[in-house]
N, C-alpha and C. Protein backbone atom coordinates (compact mmCIF):
# COMPACT_ATOMS: atom_id res chain seq x y z
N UNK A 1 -8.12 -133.12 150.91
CA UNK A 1 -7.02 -133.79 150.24
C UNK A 1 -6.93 -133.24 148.81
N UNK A 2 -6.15 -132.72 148.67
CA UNK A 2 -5.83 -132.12 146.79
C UNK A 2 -6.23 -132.96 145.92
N UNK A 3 -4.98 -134.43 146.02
CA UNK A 3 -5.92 -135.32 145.13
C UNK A 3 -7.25 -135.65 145.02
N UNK A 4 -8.05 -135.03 146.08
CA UNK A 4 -9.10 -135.34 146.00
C UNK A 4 -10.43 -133.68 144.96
N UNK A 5 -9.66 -132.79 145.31
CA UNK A 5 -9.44 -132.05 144.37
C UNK A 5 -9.47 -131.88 143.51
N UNK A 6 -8.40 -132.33 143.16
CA UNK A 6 -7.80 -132.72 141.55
C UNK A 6 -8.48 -133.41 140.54
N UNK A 7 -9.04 -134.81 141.52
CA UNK A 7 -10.04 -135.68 140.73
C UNK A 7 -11.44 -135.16 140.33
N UNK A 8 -11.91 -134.32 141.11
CA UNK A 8 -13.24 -133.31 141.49
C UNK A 8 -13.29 -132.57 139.98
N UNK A 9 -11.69 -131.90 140.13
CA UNK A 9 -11.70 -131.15 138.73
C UNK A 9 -11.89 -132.08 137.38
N UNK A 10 -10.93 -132.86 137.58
CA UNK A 10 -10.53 -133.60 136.12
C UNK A 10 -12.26 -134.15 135.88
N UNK A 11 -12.88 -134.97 136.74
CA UNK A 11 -14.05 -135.43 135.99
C UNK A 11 -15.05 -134.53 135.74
N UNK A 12 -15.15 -133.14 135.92
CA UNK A 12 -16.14 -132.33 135.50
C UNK A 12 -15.90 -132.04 133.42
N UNK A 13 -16.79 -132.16 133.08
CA UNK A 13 -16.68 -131.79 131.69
C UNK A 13 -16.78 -130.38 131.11
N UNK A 14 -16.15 -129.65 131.75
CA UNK A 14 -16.21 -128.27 131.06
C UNK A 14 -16.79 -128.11 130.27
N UNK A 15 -16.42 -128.49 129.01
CA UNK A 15 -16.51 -128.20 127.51
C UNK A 15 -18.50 -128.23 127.64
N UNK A 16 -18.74 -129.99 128.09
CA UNK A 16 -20.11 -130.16 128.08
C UNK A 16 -20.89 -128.97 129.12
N UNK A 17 -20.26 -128.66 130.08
CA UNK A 17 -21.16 -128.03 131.15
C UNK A 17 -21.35 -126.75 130.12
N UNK A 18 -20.17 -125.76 129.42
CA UNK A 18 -20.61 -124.52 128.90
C UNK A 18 -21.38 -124.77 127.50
N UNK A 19 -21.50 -125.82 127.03
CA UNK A 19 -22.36 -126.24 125.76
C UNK A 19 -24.05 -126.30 126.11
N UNK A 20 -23.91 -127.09 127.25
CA UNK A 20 -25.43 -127.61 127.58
C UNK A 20 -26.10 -126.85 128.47
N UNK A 21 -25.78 -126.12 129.40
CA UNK A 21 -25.96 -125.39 130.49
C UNK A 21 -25.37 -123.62 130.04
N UNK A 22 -24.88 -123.22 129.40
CA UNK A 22 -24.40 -121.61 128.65
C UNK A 22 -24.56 -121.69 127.74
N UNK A 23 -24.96 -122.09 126.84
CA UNK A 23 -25.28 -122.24 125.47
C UNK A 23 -24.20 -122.13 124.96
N UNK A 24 -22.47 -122.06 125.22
CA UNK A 24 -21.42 -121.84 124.55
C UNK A 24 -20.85 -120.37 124.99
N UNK A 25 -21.23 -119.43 126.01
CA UNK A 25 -21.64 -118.00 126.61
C UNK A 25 -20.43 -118.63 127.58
N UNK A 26 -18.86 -118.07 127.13
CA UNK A 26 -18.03 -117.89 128.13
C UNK A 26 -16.89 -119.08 127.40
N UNK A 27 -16.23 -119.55 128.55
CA UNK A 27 -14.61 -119.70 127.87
C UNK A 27 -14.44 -121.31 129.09
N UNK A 28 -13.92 -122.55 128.99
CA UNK A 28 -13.53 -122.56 129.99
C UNK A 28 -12.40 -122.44 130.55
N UNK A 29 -11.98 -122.47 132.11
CA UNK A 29 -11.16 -122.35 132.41
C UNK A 29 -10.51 -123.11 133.62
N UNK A 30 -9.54 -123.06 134.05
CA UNK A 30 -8.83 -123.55 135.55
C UNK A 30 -8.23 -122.89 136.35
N UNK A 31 -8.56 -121.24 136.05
CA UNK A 31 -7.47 -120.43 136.37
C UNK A 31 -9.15 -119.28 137.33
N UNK A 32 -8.41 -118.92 138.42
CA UNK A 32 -9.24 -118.20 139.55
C UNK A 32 -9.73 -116.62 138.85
N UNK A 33 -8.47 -116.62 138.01
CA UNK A 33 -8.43 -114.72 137.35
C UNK A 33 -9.32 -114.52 136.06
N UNK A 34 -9.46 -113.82 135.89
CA UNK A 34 -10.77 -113.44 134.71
C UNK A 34 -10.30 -112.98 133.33
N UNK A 35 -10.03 -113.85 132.17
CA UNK A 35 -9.01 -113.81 131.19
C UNK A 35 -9.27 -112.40 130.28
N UNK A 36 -9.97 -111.37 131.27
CA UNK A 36 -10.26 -110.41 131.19
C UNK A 36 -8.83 -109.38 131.35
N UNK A 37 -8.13 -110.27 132.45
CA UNK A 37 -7.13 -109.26 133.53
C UNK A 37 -5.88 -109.90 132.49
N UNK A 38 -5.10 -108.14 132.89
CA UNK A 38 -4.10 -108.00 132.20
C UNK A 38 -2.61 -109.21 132.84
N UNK A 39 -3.24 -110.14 133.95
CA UNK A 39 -2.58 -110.91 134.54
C UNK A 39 -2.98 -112.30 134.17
N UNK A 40 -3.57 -112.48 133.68
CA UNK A 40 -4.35 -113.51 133.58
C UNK A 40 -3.21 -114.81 132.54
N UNK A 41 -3.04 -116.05 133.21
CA UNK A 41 -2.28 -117.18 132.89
C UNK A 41 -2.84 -117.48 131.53
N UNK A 42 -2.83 -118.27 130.71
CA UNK A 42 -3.53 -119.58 129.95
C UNK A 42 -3.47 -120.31 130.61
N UNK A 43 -4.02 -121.08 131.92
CA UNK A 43 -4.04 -122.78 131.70
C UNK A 43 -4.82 -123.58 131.38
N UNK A 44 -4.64 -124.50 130.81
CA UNK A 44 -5.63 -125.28 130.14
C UNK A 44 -5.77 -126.36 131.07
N UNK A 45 -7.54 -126.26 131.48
CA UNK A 45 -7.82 -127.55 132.36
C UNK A 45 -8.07 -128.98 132.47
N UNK A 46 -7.58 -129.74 133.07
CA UNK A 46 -6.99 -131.49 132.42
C UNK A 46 -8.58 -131.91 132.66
N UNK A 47 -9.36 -132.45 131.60
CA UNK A 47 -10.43 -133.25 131.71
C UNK A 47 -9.65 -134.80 131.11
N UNK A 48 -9.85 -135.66 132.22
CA UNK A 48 -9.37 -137.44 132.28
C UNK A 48 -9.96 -137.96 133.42
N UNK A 49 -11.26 -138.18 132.92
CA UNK A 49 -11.98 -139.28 133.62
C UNK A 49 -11.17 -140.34 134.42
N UNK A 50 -10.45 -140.85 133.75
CA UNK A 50 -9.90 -142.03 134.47
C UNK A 50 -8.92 -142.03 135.17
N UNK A 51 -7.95 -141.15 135.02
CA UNK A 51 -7.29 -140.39 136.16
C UNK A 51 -7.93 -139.77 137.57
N UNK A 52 -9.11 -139.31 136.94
CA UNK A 52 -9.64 -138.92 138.28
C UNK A 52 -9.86 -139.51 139.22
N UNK A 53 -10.76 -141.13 138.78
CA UNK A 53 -10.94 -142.12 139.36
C UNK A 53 -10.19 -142.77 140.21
N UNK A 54 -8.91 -142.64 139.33
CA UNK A 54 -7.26 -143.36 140.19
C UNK A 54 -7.28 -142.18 141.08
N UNK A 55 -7.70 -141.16 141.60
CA UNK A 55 -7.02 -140.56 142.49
C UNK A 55 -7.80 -140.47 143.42
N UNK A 56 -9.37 -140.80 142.95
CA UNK A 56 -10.56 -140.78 143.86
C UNK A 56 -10.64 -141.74 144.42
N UNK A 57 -10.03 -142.90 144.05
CA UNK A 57 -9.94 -144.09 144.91
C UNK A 57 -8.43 -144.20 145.80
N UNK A 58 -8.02 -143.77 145.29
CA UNK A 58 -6.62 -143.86 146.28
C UNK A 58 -7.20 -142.90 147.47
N UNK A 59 -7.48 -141.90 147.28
CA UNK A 59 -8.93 -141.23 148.75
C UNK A 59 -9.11 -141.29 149.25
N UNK A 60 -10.37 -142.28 148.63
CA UNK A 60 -11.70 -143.00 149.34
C UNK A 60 -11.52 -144.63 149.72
N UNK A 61 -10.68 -145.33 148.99
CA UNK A 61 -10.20 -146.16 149.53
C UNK A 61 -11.80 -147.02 150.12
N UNK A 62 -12.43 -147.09 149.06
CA UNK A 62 -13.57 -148.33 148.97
C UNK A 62 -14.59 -147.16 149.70
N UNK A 63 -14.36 -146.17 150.31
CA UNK A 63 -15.71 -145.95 150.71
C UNK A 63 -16.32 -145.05 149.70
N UNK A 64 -17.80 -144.85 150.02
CA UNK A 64 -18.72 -143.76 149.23
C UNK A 64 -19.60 -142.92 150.28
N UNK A 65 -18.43 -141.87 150.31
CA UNK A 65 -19.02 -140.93 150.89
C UNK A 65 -20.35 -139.75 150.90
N UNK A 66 -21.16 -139.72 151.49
CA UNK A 66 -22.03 -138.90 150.89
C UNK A 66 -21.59 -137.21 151.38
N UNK A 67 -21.58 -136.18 150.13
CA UNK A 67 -21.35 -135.32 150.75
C UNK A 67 -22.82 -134.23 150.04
N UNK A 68 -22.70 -133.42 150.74
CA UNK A 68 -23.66 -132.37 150.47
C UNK A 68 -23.32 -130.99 149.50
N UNK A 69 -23.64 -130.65 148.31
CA UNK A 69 -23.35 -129.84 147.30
C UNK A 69 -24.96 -128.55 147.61
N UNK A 70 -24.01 -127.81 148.33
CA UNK A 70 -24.96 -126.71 148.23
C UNK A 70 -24.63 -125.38 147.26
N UNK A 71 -25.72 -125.18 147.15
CA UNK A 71 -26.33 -124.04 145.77
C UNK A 71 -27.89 -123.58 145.80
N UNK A 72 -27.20 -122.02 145.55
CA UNK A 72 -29.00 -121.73 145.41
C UNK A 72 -29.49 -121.69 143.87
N UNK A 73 -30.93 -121.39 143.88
CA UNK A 73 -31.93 -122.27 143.10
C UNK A 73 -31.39 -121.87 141.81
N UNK A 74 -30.86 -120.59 141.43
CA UNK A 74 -30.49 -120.26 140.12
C UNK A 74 -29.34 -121.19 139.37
N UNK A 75 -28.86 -122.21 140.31
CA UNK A 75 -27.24 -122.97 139.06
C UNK A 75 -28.01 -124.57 140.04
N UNK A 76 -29.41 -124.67 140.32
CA UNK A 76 -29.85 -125.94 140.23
C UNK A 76 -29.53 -127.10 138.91
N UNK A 77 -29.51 -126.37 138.02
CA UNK A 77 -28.74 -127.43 136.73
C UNK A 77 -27.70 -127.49 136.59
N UNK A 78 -26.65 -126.42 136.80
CA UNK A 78 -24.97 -126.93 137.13
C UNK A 78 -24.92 -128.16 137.96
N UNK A 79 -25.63 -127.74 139.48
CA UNK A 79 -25.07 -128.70 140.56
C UNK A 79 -25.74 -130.18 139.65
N UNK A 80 -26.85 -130.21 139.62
CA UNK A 80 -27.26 -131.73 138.48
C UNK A 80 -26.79 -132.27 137.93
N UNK A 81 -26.03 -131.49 136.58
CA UNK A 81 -25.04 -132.09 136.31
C UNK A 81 -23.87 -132.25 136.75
N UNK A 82 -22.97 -131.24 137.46
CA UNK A 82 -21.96 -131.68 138.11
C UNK A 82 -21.85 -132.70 139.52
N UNK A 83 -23.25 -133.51 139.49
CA UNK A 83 -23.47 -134.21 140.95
C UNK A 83 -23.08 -135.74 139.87
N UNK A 84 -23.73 -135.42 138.65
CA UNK A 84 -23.21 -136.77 138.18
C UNK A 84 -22.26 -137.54 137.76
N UNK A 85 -21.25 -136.05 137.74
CA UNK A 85 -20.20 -136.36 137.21
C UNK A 85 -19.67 -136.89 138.64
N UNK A 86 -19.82 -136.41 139.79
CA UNK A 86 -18.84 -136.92 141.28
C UNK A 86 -19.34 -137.51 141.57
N UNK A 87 -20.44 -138.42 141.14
CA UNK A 87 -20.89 -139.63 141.74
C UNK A 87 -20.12 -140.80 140.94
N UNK A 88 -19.57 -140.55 139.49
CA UNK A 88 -18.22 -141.17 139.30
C UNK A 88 -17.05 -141.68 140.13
N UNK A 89 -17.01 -140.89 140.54
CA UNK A 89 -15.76 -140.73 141.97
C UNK A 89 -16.29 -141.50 142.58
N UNK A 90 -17.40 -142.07 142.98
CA UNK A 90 -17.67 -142.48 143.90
C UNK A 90 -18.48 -141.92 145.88
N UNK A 91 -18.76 -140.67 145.05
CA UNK A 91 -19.26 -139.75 145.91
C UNK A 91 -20.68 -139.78 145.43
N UNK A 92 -21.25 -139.92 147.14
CA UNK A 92 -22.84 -139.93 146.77
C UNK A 92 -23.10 -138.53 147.27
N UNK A 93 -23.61 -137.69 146.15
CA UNK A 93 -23.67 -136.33 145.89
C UNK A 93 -25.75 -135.82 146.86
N UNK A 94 -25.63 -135.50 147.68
CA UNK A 94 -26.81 -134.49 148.12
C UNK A 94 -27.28 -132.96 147.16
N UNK A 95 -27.69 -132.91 146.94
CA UNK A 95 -27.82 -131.07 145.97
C UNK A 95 -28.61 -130.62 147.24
N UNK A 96 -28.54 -129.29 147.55
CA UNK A 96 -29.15 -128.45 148.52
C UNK A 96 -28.93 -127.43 148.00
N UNK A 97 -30.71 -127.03 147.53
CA UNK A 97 -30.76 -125.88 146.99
C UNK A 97 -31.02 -125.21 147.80
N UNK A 98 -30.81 -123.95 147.77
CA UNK A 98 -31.16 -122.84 148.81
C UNK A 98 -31.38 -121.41 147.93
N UNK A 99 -32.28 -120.27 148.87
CA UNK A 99 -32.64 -119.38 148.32
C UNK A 99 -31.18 -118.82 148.95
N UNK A 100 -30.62 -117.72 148.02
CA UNK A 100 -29.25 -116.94 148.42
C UNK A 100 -28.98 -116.49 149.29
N UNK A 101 -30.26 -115.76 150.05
CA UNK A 101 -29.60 -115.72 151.25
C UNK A 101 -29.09 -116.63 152.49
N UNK A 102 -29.85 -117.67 152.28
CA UNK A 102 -29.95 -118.98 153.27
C UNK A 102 -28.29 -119.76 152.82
N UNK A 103 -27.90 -119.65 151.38
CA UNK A 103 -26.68 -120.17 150.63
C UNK A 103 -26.10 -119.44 151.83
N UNK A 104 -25.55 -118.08 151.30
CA UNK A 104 -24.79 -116.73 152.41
C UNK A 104 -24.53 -117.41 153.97
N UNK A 105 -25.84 -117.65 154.28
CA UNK A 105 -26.33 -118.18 155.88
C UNK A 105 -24.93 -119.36 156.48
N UNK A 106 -25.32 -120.52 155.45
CA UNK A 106 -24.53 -121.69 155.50
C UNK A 106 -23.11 -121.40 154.99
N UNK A 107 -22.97 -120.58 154.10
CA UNK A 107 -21.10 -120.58 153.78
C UNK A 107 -20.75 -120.15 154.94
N UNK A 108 -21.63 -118.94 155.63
CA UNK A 108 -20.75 -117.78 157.04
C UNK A 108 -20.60 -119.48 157.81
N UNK A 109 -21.83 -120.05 158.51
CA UNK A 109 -20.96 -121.06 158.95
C UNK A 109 -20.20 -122.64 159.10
N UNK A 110 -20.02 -122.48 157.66
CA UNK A 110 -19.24 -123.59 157.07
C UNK A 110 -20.11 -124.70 157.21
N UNK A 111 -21.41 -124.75 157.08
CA UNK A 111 -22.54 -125.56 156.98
C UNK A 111 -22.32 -126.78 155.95
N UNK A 112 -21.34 -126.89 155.22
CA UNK A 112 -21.61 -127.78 153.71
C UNK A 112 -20.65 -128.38 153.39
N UNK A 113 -20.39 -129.19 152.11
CA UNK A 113 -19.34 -130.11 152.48
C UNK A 113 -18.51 -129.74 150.43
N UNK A 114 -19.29 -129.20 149.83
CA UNK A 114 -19.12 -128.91 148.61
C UNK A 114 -20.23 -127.56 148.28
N UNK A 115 -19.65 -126.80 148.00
CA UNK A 115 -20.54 -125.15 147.61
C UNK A 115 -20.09 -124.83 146.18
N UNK A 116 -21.41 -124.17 145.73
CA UNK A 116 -21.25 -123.89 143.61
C UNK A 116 -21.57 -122.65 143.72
N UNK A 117 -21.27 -121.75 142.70
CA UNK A 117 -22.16 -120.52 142.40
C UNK A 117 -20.64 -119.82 141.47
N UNK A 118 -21.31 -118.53 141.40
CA UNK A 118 -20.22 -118.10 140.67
C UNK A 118 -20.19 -116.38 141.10
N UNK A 119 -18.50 -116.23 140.98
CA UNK A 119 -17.96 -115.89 141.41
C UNK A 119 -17.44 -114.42 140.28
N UNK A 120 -18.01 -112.96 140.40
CA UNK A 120 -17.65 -111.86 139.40
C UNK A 120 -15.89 -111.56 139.84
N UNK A 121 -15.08 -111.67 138.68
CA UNK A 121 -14.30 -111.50 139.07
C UNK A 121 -13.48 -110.49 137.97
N UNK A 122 -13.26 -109.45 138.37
CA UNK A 122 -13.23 -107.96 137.84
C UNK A 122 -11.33 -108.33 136.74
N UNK A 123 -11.72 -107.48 136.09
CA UNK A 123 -10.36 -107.34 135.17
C UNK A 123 -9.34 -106.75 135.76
N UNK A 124 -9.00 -105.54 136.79
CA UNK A 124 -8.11 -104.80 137.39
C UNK A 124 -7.24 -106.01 137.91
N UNK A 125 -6.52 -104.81 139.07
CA UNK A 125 -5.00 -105.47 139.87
C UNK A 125 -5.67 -106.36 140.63
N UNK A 126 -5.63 -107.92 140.59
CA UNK A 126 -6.44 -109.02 141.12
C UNK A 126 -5.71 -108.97 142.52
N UNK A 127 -4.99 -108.03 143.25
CA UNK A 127 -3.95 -108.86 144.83
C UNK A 127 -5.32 -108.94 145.24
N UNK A 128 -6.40 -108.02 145.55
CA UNK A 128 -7.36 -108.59 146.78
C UNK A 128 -8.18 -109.38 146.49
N UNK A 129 -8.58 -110.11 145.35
CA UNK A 129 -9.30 -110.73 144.84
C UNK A 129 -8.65 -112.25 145.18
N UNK A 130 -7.24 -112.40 144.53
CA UNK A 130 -6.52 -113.66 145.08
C UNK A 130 -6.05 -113.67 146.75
N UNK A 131 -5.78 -112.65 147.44
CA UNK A 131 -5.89 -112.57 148.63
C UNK A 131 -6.55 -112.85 149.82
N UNK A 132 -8.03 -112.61 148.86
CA UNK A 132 -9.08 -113.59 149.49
C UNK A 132 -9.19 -114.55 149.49
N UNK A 133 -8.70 -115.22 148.09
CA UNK A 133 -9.43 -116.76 147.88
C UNK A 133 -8.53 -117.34 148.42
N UNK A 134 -7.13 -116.86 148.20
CA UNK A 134 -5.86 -118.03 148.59
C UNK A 134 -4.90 -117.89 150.04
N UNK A 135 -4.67 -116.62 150.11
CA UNK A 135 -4.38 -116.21 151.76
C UNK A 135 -4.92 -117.18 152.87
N UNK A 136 -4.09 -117.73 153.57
CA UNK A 136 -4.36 -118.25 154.59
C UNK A 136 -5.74 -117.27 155.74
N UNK A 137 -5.71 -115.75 155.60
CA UNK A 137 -6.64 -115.08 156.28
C UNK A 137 -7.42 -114.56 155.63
N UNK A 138 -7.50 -114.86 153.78
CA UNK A 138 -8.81 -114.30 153.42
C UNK A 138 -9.65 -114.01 153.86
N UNK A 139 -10.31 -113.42 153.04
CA UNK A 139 -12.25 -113.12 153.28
C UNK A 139 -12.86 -114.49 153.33
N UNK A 140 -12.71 -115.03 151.68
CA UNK A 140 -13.10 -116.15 151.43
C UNK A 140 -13.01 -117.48 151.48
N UNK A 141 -11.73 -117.65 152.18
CA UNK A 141 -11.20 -118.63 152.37
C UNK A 141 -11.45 -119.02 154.52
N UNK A 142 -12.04 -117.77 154.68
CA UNK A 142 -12.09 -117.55 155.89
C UNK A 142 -13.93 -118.03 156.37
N UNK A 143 -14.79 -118.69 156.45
CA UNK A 143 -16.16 -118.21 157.04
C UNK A 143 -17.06 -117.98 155.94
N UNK A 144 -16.56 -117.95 154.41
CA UNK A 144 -17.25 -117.50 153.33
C UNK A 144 -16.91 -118.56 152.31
N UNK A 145 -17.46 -119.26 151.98
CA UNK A 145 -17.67 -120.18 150.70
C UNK A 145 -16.25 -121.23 150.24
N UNK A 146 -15.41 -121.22 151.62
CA UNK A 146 -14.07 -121.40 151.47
C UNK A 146 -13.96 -122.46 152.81
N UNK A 147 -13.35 -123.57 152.97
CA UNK A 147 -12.69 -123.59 154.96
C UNK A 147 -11.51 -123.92 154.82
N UNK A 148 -10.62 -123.14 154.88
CA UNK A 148 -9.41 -123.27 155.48
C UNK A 148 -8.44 -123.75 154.80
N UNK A 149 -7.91 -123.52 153.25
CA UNK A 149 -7.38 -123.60 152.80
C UNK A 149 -5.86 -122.69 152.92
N UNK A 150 -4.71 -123.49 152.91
CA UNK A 150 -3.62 -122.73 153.25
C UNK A 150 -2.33 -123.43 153.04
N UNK A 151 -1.29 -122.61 152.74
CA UNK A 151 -0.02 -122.69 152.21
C UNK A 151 0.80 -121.23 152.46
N UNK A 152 1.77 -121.74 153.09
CA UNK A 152 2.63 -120.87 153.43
C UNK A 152 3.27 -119.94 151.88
N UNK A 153 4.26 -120.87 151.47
CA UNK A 153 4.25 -120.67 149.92
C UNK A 153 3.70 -119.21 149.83
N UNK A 154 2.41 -119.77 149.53
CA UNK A 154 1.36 -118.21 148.85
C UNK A 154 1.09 -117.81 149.23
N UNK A 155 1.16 -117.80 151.11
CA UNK A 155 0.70 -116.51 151.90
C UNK A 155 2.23 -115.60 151.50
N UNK A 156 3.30 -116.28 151.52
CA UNK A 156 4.46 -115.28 151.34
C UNK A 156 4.39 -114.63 149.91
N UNK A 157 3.81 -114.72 149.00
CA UNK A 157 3.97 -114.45 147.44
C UNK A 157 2.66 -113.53 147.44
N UNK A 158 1.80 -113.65 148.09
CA UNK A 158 0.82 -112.54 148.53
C UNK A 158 1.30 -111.48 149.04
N UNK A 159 2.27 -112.10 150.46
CA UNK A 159 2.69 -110.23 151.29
C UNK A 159 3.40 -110.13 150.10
N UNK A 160 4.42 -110.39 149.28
CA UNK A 160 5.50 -109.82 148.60
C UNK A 160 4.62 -109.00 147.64
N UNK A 161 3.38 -108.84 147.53
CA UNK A 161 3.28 -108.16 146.70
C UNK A 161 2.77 -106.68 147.24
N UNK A 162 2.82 -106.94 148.42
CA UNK A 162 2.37 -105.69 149.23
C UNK A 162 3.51 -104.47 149.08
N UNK A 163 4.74 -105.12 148.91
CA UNK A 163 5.99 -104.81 148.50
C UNK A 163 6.32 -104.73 147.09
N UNK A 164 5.59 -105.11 146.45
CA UNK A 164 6.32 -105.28 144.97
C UNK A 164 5.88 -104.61 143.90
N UNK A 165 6.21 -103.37 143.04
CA UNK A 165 5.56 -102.39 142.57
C UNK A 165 6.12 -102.00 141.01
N UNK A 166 7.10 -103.17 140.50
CA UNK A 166 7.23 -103.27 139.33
C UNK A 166 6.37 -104.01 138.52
N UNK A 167 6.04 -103.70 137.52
CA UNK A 167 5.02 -104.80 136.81
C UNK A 167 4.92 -106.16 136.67
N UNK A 168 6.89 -106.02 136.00
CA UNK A 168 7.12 -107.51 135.78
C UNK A 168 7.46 -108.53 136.41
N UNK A 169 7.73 -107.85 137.58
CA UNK A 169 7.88 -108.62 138.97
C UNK A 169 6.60 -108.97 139.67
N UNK A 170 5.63 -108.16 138.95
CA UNK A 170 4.10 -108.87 139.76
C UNK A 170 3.77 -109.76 138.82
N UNK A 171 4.24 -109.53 137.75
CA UNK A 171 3.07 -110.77 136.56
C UNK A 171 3.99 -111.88 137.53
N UNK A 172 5.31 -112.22 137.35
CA UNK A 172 5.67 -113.17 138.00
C UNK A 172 5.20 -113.63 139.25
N UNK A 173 5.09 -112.90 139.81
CA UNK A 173 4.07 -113.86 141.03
C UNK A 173 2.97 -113.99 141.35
N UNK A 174 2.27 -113.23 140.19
CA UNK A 174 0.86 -113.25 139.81
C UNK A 174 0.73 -114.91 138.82
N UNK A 175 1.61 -115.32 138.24
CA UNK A 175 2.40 -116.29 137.45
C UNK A 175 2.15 -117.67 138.35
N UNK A 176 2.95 -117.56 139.20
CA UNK A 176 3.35 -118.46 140.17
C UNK A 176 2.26 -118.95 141.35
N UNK A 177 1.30 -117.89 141.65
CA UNK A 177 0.22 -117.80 142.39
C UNK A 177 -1.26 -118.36 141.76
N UNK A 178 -1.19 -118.22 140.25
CA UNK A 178 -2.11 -118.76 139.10
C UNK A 178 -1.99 -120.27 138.81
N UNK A 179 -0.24 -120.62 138.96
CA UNK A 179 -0.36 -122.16 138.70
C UNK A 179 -0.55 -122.73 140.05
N UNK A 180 0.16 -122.54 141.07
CA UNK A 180 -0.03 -123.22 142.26
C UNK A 180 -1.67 -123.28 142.74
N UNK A 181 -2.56 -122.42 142.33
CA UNK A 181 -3.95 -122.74 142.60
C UNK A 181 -4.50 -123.51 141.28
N UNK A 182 -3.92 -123.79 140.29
CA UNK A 182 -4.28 -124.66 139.19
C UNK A 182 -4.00 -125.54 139.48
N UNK A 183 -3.09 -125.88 140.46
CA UNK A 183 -2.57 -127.44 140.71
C UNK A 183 -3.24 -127.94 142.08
N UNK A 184 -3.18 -126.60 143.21
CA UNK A 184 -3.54 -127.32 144.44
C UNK A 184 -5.45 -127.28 144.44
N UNK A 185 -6.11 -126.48 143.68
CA UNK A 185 -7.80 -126.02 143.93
C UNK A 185 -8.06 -125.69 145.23
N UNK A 186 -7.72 -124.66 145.53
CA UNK A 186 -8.09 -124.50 147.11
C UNK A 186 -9.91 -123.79 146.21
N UNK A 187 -10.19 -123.70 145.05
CA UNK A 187 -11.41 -123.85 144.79
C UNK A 187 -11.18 -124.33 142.93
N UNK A 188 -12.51 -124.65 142.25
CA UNK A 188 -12.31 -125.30 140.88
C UNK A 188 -13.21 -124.44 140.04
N UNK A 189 -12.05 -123.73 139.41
CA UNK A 189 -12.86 -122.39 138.25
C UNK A 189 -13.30 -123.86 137.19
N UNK A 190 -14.50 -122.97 136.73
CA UNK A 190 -15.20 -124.02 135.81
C UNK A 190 -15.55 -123.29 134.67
N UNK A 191 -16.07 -122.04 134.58
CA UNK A 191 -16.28 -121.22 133.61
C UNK A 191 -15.80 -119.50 133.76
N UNK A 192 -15.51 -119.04 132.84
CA UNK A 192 -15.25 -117.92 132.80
C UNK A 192 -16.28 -116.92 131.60
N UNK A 193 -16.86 -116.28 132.19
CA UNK A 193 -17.53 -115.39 131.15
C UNK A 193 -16.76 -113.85 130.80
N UNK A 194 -16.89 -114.10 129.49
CA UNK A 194 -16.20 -113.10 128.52
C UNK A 194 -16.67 -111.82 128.49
């Protein structure tokens, strides 16, 4: 459920996670692209606790779900703190650490119910990079750290770019493809390193 999403995002504290956990090492963000790339949006990501709540309960609707947050051993203090923030929500948060390859093991088969880690994401022409994450047949969205996220919408604004070979006609749907995953999270950028 997006709103459920949405709320996921809003109660994480950015600001605190790259203060206490990066020493201040990176930027945050809400945006999938690497403010590296010559495509790259500004959006600025909504932290409101109490919004989140209103949306986590419209949801969950009285229950407290327990879900499982897997991560291997190296971002054991991300998931920590970000378990406390979704136990706000009302989500009773599991951490499952795993050594990386065993992580790998469980994304191939959709073993988990919430997955962390981070994600290098190169400065060049991002189509296969967002292709993966947001394409209905990604890589990643496919069997890999992703299940099944999809929208017609942006599978069409994806092929068009298979077609589309003016610049300013790609920032634009490079544009359009940046906010619609800022709004829907088919995953939740949290930090970006510079």
């Amino acid at each position: 459920d997006v709103r459920m999403r949405q709320a996921m995002s809003m109660i994480i504290d950015r600001e605190t996670l790259l203060n206490s956990v990066y020493r201040g090492y990176g930027e945050i963000t809400a945006n999938v692209l690497s403010p590296l790339s010559v495509f790259y949006k500004e959006i600025t990501p909504e932290y409101n606790p109490e919004k989140a709540k209103e949306l986590a309960s419209e949801v969950l609707n009285g229950q407290t779900p327990t879900v499982r947050l897997l991560t291997a051993s190296t971002y054991k203090t991300d998931a920590e703190l970000i378990s406390s923030w979704l136990q706000e929500l009302g989500l009773q948060v599991e951490i499952q650490v795993m050594e990386s390859s065993a992580v790998s093991e469980a994304l191939k088969n959709t073993d988990f119910d919430l997955s962390m880690g981070f994600k290098g994401m190169n400065n060049a022409e991002p189509e296969t990079m967002l292709r993966g994450f947001l394409h209905s047949d990604g890589f990643m969205n496919n069997g890999f750290a992703m299940s099944g996220y999809s929208n017609e919408a942006v599978d069409g604004l994806l092929d068009q770019l298979n077609s589309t070979y003016v610049r300013e006609d790609r920032v634009k749907l490079y544009d359009e493809l940046q906010e619609i995953s800022a709004k829907e999270l088919p995953v939740i950028p949290l930090i970006a390193v510079t």
